[in-house]
PDB file of N, CA and C in Angstrom:
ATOM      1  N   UNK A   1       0.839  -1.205   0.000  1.00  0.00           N
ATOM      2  CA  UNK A   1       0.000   0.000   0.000  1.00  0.00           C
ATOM      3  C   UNK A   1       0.878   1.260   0.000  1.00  0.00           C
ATOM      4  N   UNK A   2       1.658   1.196   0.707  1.00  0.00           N
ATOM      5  CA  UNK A   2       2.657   2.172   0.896  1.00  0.00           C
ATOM      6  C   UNK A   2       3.425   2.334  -0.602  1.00  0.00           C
ATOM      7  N   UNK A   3       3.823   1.697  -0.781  1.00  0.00           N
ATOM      8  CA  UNK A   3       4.811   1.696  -2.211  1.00  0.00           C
ATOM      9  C   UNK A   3       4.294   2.391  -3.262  1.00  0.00           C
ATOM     10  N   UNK A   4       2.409   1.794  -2.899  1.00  0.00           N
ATOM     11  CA  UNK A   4       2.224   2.056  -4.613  1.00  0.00           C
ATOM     12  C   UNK A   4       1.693   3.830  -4.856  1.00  0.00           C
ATOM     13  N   UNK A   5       1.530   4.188  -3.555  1.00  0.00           N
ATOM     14  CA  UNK A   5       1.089   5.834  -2.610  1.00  0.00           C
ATOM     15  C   UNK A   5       2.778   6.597  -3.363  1.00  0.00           C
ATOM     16  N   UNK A   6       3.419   6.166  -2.881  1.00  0.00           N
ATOM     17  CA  UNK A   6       4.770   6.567  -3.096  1.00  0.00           C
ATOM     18  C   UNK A   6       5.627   6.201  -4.406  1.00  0.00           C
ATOM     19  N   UNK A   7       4.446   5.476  -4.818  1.00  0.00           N
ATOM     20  CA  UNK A   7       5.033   5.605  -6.711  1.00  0.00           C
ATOM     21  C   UNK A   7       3.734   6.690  -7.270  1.00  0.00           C
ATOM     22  N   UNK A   8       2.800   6.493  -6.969  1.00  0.00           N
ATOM     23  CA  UNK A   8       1.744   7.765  -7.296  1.00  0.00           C
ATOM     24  C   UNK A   8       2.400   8.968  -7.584  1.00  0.00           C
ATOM     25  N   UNK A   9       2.886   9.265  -6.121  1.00  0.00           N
ATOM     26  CA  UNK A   9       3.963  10.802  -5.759  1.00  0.00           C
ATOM     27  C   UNK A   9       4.866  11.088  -6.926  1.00  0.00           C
ATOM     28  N   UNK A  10       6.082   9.459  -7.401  1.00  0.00           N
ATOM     29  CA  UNK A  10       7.224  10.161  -8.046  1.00  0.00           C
ATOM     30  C   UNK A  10       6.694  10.427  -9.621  1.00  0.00           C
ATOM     31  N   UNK A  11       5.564   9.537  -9.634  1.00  0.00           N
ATOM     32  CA  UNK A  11       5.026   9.825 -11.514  1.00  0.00           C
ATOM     33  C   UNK A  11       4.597  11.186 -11.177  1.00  0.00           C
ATOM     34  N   UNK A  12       3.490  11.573 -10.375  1.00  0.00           N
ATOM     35  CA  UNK A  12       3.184  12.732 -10.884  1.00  0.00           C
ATOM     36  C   UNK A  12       4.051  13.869 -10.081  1.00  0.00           C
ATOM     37  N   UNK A  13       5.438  13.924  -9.885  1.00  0.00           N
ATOM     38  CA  UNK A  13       5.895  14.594  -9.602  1.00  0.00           C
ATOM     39  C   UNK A  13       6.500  14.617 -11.283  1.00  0.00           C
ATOM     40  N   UNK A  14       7.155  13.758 -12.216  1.00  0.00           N
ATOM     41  CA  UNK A  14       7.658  13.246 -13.194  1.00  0.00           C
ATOM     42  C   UNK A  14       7.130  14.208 -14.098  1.00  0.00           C
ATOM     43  N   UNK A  15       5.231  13.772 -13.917  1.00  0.00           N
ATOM     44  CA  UNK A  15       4.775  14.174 -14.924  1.00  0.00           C
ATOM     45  C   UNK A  15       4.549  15.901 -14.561  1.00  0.00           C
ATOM     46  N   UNK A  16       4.889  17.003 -13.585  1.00  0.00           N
ATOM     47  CA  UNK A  16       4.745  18.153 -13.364  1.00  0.00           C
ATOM     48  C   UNK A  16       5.950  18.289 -13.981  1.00  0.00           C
ATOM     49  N   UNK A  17       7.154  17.451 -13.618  1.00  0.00           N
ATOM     50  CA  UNK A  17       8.041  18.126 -14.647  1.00  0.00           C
ATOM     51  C   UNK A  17       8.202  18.144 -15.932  1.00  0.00           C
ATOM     52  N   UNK A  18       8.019  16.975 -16.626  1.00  0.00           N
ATOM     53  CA  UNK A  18       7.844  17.414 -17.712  1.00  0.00           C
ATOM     54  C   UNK A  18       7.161  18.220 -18.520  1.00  0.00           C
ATOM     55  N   UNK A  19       6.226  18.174 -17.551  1.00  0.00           N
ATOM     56  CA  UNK A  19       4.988  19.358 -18.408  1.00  0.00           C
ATOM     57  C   UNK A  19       5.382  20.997 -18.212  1.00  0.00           C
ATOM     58  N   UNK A  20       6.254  21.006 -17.229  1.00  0.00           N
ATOM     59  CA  UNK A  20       6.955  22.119 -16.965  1.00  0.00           C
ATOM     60  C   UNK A  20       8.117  22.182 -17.797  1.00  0.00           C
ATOM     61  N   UNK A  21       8.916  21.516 -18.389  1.00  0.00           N
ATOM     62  CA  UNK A  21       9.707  21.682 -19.204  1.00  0.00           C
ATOM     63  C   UNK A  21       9.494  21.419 -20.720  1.00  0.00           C
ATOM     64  N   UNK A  22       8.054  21.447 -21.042  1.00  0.00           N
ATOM     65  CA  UNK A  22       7.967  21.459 -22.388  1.00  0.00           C
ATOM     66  C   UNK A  22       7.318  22.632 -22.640  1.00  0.00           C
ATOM     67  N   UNK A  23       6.313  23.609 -21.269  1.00  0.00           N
ATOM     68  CA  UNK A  23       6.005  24.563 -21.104  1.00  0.00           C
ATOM     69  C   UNK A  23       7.339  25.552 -21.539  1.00  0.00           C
ATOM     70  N   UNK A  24       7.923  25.449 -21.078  1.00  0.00           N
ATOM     71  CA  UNK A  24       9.316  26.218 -20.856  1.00  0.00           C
ATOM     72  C   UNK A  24       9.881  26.152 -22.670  1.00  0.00           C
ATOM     73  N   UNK A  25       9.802  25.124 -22.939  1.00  0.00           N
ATOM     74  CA  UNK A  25      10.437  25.159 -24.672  1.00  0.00           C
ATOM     75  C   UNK A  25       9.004  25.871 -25.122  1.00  0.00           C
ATOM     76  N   UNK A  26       8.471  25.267 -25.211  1.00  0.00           N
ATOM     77  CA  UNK A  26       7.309  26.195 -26.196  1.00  0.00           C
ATOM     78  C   UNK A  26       7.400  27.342 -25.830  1.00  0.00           C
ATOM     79  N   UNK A  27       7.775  28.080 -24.402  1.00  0.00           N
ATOM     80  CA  UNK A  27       7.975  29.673 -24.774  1.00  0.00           C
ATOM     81  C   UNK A  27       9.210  29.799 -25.326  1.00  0.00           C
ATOM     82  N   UNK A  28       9.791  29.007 -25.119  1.00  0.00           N
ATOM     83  CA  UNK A  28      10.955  29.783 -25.961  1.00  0.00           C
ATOM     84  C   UNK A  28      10.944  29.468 -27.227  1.00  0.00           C
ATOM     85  N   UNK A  29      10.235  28.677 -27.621  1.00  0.00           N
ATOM     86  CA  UNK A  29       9.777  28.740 -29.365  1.00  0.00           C
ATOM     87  C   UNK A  29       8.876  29.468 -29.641  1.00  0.00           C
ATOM     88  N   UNK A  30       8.441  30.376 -28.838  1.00  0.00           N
ATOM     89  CA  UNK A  30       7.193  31.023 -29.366  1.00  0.00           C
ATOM     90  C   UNK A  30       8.081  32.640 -29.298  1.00  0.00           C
ATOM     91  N   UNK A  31       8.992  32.682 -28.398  1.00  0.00           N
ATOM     92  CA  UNK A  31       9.969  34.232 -28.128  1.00  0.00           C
ATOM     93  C   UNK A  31      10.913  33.864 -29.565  1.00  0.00           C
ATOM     94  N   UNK A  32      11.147  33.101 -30.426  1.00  0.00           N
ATOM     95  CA  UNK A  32      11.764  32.769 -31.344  1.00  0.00           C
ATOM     96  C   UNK A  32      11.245  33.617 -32.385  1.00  0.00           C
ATOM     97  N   UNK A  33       9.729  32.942 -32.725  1.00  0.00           N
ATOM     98  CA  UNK A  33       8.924  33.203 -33.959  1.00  0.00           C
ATOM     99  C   UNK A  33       9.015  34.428 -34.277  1.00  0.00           C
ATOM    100  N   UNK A  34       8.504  35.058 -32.961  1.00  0.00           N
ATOM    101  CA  UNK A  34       8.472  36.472 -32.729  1.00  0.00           C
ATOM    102  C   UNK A  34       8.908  37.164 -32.924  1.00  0.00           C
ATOM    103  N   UNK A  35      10.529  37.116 -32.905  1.00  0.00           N
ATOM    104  CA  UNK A  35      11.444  37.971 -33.246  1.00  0.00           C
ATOM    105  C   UNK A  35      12.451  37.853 -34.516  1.00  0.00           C
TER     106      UNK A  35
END
């Protein structure tokens, strides 16, 4: 029970980051276009 609580945590910690770092490229492909 414990384990699977504490694999819950590291995916969606995983998945905040990645979504935070593709956030992060798309602005900077979008400060690209722009200029």
């Amino acid at each position: 029970m414990l384990m699977k609580f504490k694999n819950k945590i590291t995916t969606t910690t995983r998945t905040k980051n990645l979504l935070a770092s593709e956030r992060s490229c798309g602005l900077r492909l979008d400060k690209g276009k722009r200029s």
